[in-house]
PDB file of N, CA and C in Angstrom:
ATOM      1  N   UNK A   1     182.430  14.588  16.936  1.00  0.00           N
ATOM      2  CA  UNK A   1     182.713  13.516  17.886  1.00  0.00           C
ATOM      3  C   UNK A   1     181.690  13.562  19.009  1.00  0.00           C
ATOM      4  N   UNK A   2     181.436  12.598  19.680  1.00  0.00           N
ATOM      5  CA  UNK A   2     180.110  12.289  20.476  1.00  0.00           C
ATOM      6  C   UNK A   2     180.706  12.748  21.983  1.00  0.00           C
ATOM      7  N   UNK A   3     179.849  13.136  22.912  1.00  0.00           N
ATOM      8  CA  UNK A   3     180.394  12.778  24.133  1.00  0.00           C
ATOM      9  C   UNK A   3     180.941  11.684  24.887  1.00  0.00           C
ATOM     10  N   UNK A   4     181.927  11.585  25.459  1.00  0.00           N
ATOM     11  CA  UNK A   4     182.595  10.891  25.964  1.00  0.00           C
ATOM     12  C   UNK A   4     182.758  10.746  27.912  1.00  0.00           C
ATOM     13  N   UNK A   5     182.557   9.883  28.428  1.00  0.00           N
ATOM     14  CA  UNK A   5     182.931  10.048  29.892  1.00  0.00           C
ATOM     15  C   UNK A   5     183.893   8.509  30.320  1.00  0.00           C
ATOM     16  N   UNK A   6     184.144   9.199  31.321  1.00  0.00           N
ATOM     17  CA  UNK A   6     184.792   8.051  31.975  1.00  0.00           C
ATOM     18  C   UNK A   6     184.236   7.574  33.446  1.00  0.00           C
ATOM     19  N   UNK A   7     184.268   6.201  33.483  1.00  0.00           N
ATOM     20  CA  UNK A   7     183.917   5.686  34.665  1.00  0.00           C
ATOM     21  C   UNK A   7     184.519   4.771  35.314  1.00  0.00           C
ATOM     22  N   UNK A   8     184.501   4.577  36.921  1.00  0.00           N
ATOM     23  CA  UNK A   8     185.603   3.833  37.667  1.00  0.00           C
ATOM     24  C   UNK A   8     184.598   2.333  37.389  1.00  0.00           C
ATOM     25  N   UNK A   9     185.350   1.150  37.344  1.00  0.00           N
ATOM     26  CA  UNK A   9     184.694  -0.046  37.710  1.00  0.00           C
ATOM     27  C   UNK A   9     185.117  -1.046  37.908  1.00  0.00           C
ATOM     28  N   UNK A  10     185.403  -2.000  39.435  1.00  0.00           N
ATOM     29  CA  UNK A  10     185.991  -2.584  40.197  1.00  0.00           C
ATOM     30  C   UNK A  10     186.551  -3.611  38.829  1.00  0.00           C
ATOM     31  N   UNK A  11     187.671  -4.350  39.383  1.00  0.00           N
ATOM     32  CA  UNK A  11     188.299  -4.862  38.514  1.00  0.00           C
ATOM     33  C   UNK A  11     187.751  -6.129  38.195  1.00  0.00           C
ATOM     34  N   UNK A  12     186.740  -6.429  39.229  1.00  0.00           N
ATOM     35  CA  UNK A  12     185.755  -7.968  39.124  1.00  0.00           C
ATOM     36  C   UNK A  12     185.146  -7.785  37.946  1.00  0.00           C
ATOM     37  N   UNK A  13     184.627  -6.326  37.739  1.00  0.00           N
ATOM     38  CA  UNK A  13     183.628  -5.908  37.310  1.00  0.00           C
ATOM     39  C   UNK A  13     184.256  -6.370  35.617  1.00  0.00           C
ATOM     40  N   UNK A  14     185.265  -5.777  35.480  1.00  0.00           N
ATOM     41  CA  UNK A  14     186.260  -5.290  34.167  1.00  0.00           C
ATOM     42  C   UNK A  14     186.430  -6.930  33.581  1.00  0.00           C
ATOM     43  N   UNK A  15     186.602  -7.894  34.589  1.00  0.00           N
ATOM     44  CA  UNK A  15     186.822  -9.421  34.313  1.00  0.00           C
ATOM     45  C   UNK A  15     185.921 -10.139  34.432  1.00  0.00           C
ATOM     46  N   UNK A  16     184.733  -9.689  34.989  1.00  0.00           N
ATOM     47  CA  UNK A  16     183.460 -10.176  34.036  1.00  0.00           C
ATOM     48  C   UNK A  16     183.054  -9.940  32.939  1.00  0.00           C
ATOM     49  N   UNK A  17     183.089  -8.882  32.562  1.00  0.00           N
ATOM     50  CA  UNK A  17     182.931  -8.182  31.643  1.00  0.00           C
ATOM     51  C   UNK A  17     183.601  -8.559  29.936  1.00  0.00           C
ATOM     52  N   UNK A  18     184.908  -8.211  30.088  1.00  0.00           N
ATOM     53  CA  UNK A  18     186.006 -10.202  29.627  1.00  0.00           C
ATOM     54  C   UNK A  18     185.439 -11.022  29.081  1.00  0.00           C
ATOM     55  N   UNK A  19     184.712 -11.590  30.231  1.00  0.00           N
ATOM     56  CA  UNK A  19     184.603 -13.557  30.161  1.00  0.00           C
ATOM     57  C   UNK A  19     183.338 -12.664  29.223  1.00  0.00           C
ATOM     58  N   UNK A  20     182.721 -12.176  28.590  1.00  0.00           N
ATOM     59  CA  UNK A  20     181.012 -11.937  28.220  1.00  0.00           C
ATOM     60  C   UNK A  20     181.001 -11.390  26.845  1.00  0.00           C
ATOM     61  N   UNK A  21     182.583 -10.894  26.545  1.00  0.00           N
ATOM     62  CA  UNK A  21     182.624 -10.290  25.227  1.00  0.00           C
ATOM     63  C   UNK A  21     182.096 -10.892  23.880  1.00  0.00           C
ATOM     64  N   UNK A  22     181.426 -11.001  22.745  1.00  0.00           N
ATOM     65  CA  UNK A  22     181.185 -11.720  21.987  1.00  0.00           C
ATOM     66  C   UNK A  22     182.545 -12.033  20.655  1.00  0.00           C
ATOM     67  N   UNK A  23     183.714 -11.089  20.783  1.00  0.00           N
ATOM     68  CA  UNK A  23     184.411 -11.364  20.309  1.00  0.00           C
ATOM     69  C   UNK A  23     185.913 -10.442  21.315  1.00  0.00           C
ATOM     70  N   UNK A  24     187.233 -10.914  20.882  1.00  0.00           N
ATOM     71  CA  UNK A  24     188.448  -9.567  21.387  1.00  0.00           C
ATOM     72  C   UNK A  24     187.934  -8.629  21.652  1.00  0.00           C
ATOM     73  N   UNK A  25     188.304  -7.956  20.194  1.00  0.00           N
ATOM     74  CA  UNK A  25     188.133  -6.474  20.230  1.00  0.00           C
ATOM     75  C   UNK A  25     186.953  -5.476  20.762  1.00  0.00           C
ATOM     76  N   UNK A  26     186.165  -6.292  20.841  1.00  0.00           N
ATOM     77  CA  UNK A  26     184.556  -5.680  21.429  1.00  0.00           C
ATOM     78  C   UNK A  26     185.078  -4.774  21.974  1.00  0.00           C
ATOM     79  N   UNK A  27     184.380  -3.668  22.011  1.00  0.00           N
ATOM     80  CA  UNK A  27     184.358  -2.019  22.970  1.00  0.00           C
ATOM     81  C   UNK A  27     183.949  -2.183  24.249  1.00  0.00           C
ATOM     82  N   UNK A  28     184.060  -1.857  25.169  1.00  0.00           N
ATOM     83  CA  UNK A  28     182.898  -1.949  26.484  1.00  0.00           C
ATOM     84  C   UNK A  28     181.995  -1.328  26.432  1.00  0.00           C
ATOM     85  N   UNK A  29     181.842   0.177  25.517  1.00  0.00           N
ATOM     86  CA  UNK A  29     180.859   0.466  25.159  1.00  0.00           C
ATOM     87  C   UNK A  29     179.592   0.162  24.536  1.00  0.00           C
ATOM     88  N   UNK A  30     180.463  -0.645  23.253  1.00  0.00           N
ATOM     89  CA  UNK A  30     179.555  -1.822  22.537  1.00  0.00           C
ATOM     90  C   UNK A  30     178.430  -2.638  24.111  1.00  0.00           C
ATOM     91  N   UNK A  31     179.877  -3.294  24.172  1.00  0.00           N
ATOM     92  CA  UNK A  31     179.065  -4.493  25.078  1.00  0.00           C
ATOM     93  C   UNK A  31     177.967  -3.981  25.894  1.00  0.00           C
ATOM     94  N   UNK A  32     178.248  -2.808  26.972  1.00  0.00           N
ATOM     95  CA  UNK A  32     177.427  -2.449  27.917  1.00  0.00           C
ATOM     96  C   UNK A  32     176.029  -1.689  26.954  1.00  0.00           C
ATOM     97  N   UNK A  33     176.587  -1.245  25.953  1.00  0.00           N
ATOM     98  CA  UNK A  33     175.009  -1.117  24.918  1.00  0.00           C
ATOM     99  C   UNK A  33     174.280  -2.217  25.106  1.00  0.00           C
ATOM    100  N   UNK A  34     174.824  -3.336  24.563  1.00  0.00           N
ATOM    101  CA  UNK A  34     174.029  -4.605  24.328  1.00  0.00           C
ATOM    102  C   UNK A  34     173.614  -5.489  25.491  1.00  0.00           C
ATOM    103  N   UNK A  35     174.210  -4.889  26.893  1.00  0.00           N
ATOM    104  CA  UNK A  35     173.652  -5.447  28.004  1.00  0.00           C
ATOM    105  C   UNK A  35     172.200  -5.142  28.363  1.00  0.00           C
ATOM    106  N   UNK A  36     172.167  -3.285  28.386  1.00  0.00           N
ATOM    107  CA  UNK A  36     171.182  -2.576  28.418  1.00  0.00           C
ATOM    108  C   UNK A  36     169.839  -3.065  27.945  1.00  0.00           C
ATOM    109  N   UNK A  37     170.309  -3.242  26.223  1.00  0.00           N
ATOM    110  CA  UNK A  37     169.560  -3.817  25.185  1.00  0.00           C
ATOM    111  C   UNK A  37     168.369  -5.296  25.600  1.00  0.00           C
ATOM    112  N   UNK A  38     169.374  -6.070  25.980  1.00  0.00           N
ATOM    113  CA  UNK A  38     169.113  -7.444  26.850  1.00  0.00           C
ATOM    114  C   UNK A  38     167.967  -7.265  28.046  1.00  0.00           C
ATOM    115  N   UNK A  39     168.269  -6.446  28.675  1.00  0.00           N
ATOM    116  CA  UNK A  39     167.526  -5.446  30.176  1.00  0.00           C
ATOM    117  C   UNK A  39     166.231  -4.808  29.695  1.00  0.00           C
ATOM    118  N   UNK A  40     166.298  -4.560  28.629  1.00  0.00           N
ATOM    119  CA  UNK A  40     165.345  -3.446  28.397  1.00  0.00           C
ATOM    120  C   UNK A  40     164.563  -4.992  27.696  1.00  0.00           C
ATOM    121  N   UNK A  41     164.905  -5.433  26.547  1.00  0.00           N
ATOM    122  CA  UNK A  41     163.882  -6.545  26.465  1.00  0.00           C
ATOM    123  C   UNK A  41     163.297  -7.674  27.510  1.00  0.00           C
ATOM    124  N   UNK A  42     163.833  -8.085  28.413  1.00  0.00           N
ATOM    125  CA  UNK A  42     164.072  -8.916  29.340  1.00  0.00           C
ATOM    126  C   UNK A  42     162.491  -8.454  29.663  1.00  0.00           C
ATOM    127  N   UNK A  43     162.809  -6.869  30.192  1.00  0.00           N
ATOM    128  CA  UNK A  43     161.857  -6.001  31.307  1.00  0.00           C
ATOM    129  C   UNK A  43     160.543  -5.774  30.527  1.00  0.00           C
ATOM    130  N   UNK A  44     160.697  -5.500  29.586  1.00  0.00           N
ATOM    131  CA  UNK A  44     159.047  -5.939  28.435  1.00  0.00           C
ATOM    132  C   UNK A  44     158.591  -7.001  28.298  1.00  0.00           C
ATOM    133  N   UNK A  45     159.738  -8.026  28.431  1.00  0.00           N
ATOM    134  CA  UNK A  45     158.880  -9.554  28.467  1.00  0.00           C
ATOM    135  C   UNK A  45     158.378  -9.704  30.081  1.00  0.00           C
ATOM    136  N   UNK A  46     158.513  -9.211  30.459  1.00  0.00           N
ATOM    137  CA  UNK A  46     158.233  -9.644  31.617  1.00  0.00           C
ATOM    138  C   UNK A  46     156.438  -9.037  31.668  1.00  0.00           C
ATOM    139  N   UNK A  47     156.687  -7.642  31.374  1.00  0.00           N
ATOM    140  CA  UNK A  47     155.764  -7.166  31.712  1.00  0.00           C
ATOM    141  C   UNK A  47     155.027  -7.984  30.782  1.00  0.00           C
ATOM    142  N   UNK A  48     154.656  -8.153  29.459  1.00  0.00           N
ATOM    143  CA  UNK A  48     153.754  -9.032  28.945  1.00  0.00           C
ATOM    144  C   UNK A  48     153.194 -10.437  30.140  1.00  0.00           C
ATOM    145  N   UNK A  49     154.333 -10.984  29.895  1.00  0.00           N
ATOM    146  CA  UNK A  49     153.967 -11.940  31.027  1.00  0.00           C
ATOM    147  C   UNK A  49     152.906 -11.737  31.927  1.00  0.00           C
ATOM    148  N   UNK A  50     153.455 -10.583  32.938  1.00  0.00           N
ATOM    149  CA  UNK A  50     152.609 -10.361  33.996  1.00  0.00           C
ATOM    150  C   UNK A  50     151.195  -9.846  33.554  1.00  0.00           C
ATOM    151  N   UNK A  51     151.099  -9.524  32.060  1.00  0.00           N
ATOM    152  CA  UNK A  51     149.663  -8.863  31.779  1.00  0.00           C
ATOM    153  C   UNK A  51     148.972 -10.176  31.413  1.00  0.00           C
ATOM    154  N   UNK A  52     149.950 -11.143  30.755  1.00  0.00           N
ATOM    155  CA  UNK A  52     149.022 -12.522  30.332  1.00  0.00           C
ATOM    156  C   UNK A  52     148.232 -13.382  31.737  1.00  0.00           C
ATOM    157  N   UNK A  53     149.496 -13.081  32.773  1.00  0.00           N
ATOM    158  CA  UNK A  53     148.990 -13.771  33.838  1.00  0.00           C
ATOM    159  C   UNK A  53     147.999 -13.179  35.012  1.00  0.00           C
ATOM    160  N   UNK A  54     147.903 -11.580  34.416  1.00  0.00           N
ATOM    161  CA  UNK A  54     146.498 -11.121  35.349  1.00  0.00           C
ATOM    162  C   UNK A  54     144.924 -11.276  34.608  1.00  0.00           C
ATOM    163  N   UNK A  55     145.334 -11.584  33.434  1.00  0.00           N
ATOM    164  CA  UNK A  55     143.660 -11.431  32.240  1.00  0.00           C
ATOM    165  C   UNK A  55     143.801 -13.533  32.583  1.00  0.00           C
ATOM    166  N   UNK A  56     144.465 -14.441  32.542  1.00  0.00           N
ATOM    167  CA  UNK A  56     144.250 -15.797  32.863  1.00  0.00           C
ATOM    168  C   UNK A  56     143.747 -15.661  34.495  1.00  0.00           C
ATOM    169  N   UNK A  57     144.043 -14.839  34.794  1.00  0.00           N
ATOM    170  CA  UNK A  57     143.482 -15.123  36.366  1.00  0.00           C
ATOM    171  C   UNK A  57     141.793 -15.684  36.982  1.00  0.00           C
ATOM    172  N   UNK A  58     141.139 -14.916  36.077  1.00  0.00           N
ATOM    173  CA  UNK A  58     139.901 -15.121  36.417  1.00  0.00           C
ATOM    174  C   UNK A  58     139.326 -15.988  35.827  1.00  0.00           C
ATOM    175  N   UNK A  59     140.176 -16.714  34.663  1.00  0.00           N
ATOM    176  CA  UNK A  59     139.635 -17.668  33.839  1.00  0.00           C
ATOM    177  C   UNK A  59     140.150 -19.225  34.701  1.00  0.00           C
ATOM    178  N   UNK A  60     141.409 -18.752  35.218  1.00  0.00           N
ATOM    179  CA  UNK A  60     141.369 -19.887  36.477  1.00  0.00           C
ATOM    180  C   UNK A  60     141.128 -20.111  37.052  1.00  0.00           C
ATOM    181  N   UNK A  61     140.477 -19.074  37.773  1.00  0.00           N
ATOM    182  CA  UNK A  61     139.677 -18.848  39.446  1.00  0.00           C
ATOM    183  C   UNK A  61     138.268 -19.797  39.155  1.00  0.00           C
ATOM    184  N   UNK A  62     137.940 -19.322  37.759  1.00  0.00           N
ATOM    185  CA  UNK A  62     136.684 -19.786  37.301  1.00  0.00           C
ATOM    186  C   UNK A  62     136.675 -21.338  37.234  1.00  0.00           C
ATOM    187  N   UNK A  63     137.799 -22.081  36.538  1.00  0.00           N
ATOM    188  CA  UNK A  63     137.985 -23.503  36.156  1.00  0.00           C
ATOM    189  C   UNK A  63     138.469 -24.164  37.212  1.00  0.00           C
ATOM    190  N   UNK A  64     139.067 -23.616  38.517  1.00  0.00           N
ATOM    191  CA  UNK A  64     139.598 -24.198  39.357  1.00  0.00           C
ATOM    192  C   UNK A  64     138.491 -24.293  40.989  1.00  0.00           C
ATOM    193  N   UNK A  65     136.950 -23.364  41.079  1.00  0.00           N
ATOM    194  CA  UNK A  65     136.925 -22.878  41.906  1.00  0.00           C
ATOM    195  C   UNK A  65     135.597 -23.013  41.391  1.00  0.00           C
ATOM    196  N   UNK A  66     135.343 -24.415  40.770  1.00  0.00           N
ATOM    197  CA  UNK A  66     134.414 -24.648  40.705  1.00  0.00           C
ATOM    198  C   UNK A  66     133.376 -26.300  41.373  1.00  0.00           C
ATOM    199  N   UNK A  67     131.823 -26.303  41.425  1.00  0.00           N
ATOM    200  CA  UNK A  67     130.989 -27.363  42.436  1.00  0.00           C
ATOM    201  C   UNK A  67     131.093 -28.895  42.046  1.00  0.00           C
ATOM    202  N   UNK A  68     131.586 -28.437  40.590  1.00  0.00           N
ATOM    203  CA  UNK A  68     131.796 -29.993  39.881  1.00  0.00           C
ATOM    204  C   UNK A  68     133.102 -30.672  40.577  1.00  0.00           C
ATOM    205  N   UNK A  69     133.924 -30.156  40.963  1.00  0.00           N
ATOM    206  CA  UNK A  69     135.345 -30.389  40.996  1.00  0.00           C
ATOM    207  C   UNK A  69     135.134 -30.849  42.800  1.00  0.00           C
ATOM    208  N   UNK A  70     134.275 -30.245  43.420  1.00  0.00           N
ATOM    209  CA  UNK A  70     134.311 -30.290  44.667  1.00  0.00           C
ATOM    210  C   UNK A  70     133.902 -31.879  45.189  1.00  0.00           C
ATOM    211  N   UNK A  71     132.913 -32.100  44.260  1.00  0.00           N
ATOM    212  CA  UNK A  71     131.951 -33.328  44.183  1.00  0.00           C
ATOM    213  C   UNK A  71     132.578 -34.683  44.662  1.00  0.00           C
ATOM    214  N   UNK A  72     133.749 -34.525  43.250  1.00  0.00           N
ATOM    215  CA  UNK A  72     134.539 -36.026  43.145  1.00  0.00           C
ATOM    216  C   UNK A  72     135.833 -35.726  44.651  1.00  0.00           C
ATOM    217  N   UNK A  73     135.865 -34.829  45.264  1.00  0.00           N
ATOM    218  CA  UNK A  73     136.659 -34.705  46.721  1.00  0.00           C
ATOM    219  C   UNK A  73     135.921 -35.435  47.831  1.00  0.00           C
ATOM    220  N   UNK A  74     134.606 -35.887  47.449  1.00  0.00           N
ATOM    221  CA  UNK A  74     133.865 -37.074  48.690  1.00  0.00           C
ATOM    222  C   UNK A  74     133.916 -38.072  47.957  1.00  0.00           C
ATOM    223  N   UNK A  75     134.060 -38.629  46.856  1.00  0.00           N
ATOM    224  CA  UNK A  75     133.599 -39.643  46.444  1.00  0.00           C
ATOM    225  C   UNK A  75     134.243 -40.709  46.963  1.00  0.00           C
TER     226      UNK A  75
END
């Protein structure tokens, strides 16, 4: 048998928790696995993100921050 603990958690907490189940019987264990799960991908997409949007940076700086573009601002 695996380790086991127990933890206190406000009763808001317990009835959110409720409304989020994917079915009854769900475990809270289950669930709070699959929250984690959610968190942990969430937090990798992100970071991709933020790597796509520092390597586009200079390719915008470049297309945006350029003499052609300045030109047609007197015309």
């Amino acid at each position: 048998m695996s380790d086991v603990t127990t933890i206190q958690l406000d009763k808001s907490v317990v009835k959110a928790l409720k409304k989020i189940k994917k079915y009854p019987r769900q475990t809270y264990n289950e669930l709070i696995s699959h929250l984690i799960e959610l968190s942990l991908n969430v937090k990798m997409r992100n970071q991709y993100d933020e790597f796509l949007h520092k390597i586009q940076q200079p390719k915008m700086k470049e297309l945006w921050d350029n003499q052609e573009d300045g030109v047609w601002e007197n015309a």
